[in-house]
PDB file of N, CA and C in Angstrom:
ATOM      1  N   UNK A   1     -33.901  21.795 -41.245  1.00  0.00           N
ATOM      2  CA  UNK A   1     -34.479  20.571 -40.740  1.00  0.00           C
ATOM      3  C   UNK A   1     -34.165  20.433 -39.248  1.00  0.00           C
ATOM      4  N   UNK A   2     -35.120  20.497 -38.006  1.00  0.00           N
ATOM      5  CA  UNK A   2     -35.041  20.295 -36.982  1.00  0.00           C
ATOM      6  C   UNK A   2     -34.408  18.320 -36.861  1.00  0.00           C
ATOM      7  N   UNK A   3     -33.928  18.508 -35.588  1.00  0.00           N
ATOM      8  CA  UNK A   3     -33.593  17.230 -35.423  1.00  0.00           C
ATOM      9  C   UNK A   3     -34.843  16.308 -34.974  1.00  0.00           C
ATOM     10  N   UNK A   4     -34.974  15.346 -34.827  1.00  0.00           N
ATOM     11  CA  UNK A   4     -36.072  14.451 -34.514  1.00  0.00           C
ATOM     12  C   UNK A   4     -36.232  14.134 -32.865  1.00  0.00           C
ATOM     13  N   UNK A   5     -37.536  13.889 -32.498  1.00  0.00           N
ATOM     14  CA  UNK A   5     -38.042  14.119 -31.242  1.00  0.00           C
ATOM     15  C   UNK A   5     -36.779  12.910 -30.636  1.00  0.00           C
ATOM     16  N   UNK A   6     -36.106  11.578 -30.718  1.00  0.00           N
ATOM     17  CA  UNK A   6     -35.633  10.363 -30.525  1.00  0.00           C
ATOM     18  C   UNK A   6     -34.119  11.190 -30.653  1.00  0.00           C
ATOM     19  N   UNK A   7     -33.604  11.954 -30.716  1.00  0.00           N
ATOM     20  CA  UNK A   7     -32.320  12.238 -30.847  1.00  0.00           C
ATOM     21  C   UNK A   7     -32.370  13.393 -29.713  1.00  0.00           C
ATOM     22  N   UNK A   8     -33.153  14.367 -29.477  1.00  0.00           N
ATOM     23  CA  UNK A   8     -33.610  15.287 -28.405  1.00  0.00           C
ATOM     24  C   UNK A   8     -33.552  14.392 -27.020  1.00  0.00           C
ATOM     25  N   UNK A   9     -34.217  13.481 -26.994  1.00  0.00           N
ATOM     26  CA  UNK A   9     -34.456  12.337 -26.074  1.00  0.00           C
ATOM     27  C   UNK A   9     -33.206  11.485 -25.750  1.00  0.00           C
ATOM     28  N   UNK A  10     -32.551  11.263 -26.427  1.00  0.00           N
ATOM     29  CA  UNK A  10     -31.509  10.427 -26.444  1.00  0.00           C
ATOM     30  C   UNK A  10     -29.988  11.687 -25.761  1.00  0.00           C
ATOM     31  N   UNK A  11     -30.501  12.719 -26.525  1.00  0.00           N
ATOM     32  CA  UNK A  11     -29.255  13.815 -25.783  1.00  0.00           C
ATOM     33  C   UNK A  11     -28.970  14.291 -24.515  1.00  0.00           C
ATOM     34  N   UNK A  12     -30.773  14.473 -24.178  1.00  0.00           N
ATOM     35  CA  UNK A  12     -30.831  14.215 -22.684  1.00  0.00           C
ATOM     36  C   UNK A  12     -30.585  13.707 -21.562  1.00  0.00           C
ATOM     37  N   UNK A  13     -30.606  12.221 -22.240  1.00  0.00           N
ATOM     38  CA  UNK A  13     -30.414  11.263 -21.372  1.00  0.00           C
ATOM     39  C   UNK A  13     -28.833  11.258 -21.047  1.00  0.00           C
ATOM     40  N   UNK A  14     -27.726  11.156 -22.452  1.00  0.00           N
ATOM     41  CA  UNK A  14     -26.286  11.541 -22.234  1.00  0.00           C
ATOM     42  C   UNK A  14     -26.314  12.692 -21.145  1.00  0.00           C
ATOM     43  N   UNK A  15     -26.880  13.762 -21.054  1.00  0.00           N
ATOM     44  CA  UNK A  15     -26.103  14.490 -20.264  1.00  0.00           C
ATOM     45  C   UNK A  15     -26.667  14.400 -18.404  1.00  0.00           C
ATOM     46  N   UNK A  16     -28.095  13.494 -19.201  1.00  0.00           N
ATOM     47  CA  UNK A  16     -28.569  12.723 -17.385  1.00  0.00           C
ATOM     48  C   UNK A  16     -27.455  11.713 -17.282  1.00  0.00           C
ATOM     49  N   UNK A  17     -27.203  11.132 -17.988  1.00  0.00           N
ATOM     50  CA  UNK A  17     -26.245  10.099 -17.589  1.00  0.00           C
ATOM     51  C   UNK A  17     -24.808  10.678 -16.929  1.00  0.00           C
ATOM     52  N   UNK A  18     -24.264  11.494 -17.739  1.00  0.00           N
ATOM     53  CA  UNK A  18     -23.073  11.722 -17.300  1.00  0.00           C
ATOM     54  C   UNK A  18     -22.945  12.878 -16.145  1.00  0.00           C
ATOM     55  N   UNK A  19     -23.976  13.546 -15.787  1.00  0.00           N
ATOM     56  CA  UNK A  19     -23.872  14.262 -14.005  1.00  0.00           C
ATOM     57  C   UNK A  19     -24.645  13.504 -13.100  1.00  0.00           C
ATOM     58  N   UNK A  20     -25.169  12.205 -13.548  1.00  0.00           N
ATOM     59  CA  UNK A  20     -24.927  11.109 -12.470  1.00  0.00           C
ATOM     60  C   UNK A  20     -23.572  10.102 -12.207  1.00  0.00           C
ATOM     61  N   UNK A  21     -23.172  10.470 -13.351  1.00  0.00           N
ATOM     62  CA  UNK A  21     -21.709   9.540 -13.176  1.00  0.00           C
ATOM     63  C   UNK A  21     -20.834  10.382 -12.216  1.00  0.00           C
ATOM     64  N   UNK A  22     -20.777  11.850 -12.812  1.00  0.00           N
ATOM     65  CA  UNK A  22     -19.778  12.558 -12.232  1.00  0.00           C
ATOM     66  C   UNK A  22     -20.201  12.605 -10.909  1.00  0.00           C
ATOM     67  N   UNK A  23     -21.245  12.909  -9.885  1.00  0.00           N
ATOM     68  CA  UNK A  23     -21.974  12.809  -8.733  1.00  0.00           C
ATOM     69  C   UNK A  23     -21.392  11.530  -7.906  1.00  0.00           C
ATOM     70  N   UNK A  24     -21.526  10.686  -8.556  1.00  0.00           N
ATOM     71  CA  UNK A  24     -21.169   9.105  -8.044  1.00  0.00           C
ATOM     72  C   UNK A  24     -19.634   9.514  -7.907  1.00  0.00           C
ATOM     73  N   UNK A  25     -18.831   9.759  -8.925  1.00  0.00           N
ATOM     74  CA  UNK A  25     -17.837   9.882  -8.618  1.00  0.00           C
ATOM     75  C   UNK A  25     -17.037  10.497  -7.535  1.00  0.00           C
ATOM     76  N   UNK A  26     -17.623  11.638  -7.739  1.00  0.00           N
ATOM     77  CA  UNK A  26     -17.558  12.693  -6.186  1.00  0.00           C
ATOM     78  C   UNK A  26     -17.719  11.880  -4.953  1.00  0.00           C
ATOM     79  N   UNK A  27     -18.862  11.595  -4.819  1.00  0.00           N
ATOM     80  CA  UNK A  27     -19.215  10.859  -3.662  1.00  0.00           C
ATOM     81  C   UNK A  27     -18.461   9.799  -3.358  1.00  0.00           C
ATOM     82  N   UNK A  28     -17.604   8.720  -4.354  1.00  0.00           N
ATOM     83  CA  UNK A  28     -16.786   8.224  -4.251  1.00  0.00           C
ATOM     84  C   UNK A  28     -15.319   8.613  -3.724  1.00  0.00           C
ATOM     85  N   UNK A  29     -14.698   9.498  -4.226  1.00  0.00           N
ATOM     86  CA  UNK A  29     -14.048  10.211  -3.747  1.00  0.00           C
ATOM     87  C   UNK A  29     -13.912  10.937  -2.655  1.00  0.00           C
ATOM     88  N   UNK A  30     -14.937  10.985  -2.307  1.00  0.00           N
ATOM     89  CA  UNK A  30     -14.936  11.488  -0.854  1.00  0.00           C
ATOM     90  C   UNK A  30     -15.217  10.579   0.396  1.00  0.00           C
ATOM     91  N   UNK A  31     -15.522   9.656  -0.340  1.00  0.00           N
ATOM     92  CA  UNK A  31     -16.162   8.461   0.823  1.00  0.00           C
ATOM     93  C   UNK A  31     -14.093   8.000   0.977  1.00  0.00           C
ATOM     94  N   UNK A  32     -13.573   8.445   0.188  1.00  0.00           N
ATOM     95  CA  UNK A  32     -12.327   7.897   0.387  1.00  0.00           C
ATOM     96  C   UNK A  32     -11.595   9.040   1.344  1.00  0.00           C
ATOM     97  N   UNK A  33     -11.619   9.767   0.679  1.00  0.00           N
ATOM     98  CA  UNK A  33     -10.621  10.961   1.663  1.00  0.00           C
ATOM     99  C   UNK A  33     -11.195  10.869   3.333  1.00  0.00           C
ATOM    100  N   UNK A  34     -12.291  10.536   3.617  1.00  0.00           N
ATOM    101  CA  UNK A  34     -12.867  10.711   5.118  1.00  0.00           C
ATOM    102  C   UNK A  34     -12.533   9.290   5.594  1.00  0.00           C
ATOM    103  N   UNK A  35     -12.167   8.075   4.921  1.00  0.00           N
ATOM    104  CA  UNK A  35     -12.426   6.719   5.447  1.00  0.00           C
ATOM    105  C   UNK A  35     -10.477   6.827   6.414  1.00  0.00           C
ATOM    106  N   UNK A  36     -10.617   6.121   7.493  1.00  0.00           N
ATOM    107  CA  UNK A  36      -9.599   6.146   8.103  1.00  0.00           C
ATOM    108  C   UNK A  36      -9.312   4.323   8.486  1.00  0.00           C
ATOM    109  N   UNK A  37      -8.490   3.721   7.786  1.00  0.00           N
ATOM    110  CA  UNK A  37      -7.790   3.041   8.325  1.00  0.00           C
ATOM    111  C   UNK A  37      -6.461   2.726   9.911  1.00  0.00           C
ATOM    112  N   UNK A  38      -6.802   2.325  10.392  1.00  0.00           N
ATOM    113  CA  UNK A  38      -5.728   2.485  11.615  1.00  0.00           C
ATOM    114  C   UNK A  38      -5.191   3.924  11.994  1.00  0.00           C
ATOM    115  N   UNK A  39      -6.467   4.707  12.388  1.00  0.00           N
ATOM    116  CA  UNK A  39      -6.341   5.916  12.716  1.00  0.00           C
ATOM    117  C   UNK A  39      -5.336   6.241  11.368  1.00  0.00           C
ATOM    118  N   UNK A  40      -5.456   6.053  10.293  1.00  0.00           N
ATOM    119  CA  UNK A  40      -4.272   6.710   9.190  1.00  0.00           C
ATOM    120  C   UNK A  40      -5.452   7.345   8.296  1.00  0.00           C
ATOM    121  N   UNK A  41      -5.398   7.900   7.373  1.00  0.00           N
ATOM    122  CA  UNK A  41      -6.373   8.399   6.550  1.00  0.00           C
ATOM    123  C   UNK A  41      -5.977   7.373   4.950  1.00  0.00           C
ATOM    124  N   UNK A  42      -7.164   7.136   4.369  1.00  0.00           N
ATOM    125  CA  UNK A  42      -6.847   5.920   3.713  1.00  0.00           C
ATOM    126  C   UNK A  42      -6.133   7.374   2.820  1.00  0.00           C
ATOM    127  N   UNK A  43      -6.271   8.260   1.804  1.00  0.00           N
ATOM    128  CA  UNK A  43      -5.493   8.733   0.749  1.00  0.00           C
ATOM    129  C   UNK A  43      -3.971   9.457   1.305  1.00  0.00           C
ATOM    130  N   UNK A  44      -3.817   9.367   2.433  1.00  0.00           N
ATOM    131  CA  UNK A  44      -2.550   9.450   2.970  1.00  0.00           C
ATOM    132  C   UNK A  44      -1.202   8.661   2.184  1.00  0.00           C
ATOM    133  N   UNK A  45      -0.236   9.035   1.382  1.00  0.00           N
ATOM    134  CA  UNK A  45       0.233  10.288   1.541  1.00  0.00           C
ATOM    135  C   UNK A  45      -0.080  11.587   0.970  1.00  0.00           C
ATOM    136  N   UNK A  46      -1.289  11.297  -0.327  1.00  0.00           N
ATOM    137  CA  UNK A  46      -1.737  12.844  -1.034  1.00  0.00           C
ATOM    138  C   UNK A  46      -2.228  13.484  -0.261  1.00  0.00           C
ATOM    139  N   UNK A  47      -3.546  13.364   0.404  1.00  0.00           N
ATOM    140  CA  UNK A  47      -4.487  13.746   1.202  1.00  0.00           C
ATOM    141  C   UNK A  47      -4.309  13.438   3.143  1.00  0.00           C
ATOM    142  N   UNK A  48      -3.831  14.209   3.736  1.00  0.00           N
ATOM    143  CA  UNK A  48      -3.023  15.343   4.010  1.00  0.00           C
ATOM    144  C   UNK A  48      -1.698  15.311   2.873  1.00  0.00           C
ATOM    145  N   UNK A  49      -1.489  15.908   2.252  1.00  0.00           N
ATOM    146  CA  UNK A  49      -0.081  16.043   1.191  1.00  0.00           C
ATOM    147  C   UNK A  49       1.754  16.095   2.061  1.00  0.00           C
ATOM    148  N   UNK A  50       1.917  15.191   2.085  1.00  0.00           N
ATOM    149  CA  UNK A  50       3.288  14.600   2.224  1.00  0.00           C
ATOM    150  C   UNK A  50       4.030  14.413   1.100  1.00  0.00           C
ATOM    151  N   UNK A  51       5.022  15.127   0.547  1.00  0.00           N
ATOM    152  CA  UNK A  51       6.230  15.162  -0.266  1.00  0.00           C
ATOM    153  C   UNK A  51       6.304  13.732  -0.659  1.00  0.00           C
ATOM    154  N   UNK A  52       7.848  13.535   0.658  1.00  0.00           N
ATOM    155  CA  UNK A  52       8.867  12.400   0.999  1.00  0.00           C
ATOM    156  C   UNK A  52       7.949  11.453   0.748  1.00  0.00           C
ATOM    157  N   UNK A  53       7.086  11.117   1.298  1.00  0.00           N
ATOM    158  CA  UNK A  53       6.151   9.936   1.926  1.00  0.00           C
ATOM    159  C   UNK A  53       5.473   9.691   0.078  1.00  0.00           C
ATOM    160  N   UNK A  54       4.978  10.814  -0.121  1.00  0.00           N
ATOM    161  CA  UNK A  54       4.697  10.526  -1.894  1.00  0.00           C
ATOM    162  C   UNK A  54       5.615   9.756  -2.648  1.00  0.00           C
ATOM    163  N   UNK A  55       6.817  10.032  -2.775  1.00  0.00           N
ATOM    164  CA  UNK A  55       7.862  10.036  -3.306  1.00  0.00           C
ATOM    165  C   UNK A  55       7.938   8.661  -3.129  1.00  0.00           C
ATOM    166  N   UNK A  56       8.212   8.428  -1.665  1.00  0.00           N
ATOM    167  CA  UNK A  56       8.367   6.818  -1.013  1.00  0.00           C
ATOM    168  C   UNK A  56       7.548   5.889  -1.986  1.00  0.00           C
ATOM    169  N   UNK A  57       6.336   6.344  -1.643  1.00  0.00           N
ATOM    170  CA  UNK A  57       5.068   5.406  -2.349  1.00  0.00           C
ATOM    171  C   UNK A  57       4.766   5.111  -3.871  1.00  0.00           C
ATOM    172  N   UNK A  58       5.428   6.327  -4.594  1.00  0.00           N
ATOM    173  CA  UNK A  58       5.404   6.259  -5.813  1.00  0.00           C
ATOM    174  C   UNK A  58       6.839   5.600  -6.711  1.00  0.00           C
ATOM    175  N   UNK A  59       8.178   5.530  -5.455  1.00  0.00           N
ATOM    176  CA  UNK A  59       9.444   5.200  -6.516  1.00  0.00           C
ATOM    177  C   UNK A  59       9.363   3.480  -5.667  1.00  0.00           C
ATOM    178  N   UNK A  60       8.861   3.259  -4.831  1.00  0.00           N
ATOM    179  CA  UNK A  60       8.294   2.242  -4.204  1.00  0.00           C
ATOM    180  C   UNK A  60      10.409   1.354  -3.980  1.00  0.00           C
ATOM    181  N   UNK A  61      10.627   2.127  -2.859  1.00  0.00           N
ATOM    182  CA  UNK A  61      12.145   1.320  -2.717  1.00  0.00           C
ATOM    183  C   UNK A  61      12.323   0.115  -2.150  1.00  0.00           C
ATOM    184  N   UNK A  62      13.123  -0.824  -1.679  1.00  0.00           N
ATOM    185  CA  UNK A  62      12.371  -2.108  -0.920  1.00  0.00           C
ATOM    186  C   UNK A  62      12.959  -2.048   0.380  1.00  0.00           C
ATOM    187  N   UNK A  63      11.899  -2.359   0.572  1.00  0.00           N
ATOM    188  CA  UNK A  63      11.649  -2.651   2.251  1.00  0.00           C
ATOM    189  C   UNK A  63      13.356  -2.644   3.206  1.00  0.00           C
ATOM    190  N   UNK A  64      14.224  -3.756   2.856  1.00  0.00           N
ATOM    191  CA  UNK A  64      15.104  -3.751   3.176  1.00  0.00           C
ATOM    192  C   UNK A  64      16.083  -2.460   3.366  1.00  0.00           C
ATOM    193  N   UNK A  65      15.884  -0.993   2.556  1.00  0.00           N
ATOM    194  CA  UNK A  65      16.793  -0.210   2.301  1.00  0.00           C
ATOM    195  C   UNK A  65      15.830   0.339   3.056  1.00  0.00           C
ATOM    196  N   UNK A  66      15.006   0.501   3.426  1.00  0.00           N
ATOM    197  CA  UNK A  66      13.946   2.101   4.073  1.00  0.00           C
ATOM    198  C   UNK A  66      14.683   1.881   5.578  1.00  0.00           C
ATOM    199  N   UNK A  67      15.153   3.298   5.792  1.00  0.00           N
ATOM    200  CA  UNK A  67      15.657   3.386   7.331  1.00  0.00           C
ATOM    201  C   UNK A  67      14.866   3.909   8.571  1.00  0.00           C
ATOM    202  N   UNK A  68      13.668   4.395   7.915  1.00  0.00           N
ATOM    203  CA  UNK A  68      12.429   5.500   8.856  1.00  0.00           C
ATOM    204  C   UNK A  68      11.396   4.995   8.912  1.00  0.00           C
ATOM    205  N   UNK A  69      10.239   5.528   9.710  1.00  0.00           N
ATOM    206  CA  UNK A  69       9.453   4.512   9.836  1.00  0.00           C
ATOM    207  C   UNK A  69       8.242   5.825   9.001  1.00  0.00           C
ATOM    208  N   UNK A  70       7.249   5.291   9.160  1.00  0.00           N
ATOM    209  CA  UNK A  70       6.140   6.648   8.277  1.00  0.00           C
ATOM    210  C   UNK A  70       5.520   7.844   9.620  1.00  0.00           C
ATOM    211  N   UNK A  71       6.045   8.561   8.706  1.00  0.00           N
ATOM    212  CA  UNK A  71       5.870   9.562   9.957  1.00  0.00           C
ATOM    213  C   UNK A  71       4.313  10.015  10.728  1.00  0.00           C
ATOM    214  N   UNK A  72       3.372   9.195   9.396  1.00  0.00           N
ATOM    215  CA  UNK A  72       1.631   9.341   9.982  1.00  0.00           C
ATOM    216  C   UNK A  72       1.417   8.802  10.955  1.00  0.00           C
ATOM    217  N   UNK A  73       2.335   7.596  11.362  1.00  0.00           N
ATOM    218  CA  UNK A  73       2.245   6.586  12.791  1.00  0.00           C
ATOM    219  C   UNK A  73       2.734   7.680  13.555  1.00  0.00           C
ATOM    220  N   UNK A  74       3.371   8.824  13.262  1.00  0.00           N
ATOM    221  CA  UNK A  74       4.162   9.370  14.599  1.00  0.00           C
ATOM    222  C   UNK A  74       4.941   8.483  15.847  1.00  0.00           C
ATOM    223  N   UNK A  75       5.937   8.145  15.002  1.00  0.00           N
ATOM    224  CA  UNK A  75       6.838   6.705  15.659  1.00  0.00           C
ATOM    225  C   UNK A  75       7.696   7.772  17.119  1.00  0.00           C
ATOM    226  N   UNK A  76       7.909   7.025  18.043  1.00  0.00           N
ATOM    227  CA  UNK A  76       8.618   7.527  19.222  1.00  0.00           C
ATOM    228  C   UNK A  76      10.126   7.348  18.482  1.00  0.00           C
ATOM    229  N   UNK A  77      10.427   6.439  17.816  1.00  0.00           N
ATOM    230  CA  UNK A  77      11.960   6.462  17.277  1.00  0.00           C
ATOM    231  C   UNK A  77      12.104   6.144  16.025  1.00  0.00           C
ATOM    232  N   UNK A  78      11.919   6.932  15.186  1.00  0.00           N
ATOM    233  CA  UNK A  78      11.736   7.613  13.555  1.00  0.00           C
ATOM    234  C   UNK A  78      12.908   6.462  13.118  1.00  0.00           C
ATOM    235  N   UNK A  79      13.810   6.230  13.467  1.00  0.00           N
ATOM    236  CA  UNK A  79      15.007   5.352  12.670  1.00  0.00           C
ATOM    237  C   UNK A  79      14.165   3.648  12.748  1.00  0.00           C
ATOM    238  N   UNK A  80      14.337   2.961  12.010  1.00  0.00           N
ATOM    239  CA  UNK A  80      14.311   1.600  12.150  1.00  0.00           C
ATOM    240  C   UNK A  80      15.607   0.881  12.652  1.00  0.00           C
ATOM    241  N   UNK A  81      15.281  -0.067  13.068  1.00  0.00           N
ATOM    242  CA  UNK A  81      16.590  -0.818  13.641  1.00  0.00           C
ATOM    243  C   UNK A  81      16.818  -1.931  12.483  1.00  0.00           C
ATOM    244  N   UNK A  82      18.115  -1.998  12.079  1.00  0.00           N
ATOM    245  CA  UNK A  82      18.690  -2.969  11.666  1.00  0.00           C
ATOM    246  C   UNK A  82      18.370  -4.562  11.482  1.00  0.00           C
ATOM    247  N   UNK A  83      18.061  -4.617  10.373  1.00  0.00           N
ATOM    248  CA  UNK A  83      17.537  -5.977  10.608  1.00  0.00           C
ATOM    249  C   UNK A  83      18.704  -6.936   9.638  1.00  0.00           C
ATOM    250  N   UNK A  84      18.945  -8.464  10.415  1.00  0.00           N
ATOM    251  CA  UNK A  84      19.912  -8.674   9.649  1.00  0.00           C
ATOM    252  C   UNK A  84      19.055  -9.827   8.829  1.00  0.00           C
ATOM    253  N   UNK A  85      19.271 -10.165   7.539  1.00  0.00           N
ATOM    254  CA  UNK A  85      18.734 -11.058   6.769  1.00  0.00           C
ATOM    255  C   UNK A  85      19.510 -12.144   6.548  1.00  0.00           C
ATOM    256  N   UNK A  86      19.478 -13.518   6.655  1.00  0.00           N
ATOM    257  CA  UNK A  86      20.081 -14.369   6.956  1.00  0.00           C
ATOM    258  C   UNK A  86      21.229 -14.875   5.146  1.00  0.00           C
ATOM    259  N   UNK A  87      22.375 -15.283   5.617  1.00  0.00           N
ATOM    260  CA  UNK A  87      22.420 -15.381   4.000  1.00  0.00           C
ATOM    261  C   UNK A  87      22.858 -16.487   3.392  1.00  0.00           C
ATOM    262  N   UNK A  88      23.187 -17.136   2.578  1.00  0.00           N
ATOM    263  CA  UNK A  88      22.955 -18.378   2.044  1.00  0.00           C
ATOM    264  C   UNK A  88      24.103 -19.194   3.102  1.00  0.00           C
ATOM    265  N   UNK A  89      25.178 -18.729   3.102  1.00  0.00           N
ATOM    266  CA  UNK A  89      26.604 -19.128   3.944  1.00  0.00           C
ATOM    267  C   UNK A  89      25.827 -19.559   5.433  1.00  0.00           C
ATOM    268  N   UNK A  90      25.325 -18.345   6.097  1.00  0.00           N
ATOM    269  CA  UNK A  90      24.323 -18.827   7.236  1.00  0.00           C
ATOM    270  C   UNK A  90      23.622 -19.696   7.957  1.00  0.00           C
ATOM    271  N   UNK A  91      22.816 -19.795   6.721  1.00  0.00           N
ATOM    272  CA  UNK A  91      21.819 -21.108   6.137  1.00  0.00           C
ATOM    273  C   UNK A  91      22.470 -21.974   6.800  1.00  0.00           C
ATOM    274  N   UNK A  92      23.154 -21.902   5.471  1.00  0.00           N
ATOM    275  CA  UNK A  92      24.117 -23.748   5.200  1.00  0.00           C
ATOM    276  C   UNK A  92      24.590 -24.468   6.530  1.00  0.00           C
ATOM    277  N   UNK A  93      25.185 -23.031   7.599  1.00  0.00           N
ATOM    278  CA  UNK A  93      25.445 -23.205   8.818  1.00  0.00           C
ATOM    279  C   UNK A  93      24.754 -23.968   9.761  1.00  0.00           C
ATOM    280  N   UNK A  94      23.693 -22.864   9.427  1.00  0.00           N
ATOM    281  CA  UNK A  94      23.026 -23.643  10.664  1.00  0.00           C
ATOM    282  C   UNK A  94      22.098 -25.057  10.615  1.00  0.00           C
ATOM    283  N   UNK A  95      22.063 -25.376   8.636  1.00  0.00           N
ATOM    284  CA  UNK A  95      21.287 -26.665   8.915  1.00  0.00           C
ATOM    285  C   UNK A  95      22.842 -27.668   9.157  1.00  0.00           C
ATOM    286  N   UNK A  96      23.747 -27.689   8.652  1.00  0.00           N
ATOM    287  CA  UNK A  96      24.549 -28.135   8.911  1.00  0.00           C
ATOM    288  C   UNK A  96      24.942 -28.786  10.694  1.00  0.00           C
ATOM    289  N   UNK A  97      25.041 -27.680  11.363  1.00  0.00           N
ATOM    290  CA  UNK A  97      24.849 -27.906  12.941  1.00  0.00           C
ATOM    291  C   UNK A  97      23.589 -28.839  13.347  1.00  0.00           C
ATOM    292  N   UNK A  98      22.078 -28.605  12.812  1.00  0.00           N
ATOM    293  CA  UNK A  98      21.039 -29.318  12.643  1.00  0.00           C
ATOM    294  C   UNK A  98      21.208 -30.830  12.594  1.00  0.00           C
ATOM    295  N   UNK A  99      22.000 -31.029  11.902  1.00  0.00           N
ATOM    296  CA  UNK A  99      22.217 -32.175  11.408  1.00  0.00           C
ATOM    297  C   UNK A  99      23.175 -32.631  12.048  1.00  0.00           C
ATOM    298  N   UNK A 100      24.368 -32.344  12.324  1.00  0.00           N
ATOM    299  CA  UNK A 100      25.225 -32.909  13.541  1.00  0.00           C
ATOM    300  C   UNK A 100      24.504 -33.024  14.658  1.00  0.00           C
ATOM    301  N   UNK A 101      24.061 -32.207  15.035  1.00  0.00           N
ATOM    302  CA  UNK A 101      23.293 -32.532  16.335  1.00  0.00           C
ATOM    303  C   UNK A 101      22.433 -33.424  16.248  1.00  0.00           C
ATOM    304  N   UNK A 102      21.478 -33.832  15.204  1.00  0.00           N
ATOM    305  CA  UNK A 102      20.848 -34.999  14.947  1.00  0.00           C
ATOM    306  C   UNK A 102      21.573 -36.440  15.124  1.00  0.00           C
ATOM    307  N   UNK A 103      22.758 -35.905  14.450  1.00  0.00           N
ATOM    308  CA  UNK A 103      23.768 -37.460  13.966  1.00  0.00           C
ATOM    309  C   UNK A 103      24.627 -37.600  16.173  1.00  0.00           C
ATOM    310  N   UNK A 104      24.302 -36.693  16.530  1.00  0.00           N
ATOM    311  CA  UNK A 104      25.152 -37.060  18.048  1.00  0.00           C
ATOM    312  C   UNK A 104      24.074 -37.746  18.864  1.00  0.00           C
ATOM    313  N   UNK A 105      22.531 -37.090  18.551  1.00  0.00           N
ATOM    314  CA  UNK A 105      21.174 -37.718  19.173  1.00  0.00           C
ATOM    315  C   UNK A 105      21.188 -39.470  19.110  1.00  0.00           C
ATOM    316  N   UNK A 106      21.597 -39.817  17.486  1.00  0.00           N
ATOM    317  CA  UNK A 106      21.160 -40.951  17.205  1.00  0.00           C
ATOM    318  C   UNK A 106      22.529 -41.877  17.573  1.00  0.00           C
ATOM    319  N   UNK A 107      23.465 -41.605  18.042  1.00  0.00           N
ATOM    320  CA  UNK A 107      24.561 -42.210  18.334  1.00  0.00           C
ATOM    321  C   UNK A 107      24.368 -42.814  19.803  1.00  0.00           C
ATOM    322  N   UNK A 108      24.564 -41.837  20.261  1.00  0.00           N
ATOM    323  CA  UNK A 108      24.160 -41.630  21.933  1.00  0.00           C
ATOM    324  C   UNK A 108      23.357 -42.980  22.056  1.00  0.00           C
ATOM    325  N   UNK A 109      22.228 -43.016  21.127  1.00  0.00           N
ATOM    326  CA  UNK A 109      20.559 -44.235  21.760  1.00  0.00           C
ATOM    327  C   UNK A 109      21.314 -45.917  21.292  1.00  0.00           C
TER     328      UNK A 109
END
């Protein structure tokens, strides 16, 4: 028993369908690898393939601990500088002073 003319037709179309998908896809994919953000390449770090920089992006560490800067910028001074983050003791400090200095404003008038 041959198969029926509607199932021939219908098989066709699956395999029209799916090397237009895959086509689209391609083309998608490539519209990505060529697109450049801030002179960077958007699939950067795979595409040029960077290790470290993978690694970075994929164990995703925070911000605070990263000491380097990304080497696709080609930074003049690869280290980051120290940044200090203020901490609760700090704080307290300085609204504290805030507030004296308020309370000497309103004395003074």
């Amino acid at each position: 028993m041959q198969p029926s003319h509607t199932s021939r037709v219908n098989s066709k179309r699956r395999v029209f369908w799916s090397d237009r998908f895959f086509i689209a896809l391609m083309a998608f994919f490539l519209t990505l690898v060529k697109t450049k953000t801030l002179n960077t390449p958007y699939m950067w770090p795979f595409l040029p393939f960077n290790g470290r920089a993978a690694a970075d992006f994929l164990l995703r560490i925070p911000q605070p601990y990263k000491n380097n800067r990304p080497s696709i910028v080609h930074p003049i001074d690869k280290k980051k500088t120290a940044v200090m983050l203020p901490t609760l003791a700090c704080i307290a400090q300085m609204m504290q002073a805030r507030h004296s200095h308020k309370d000497m404003n309103n004395r003074s008038s």
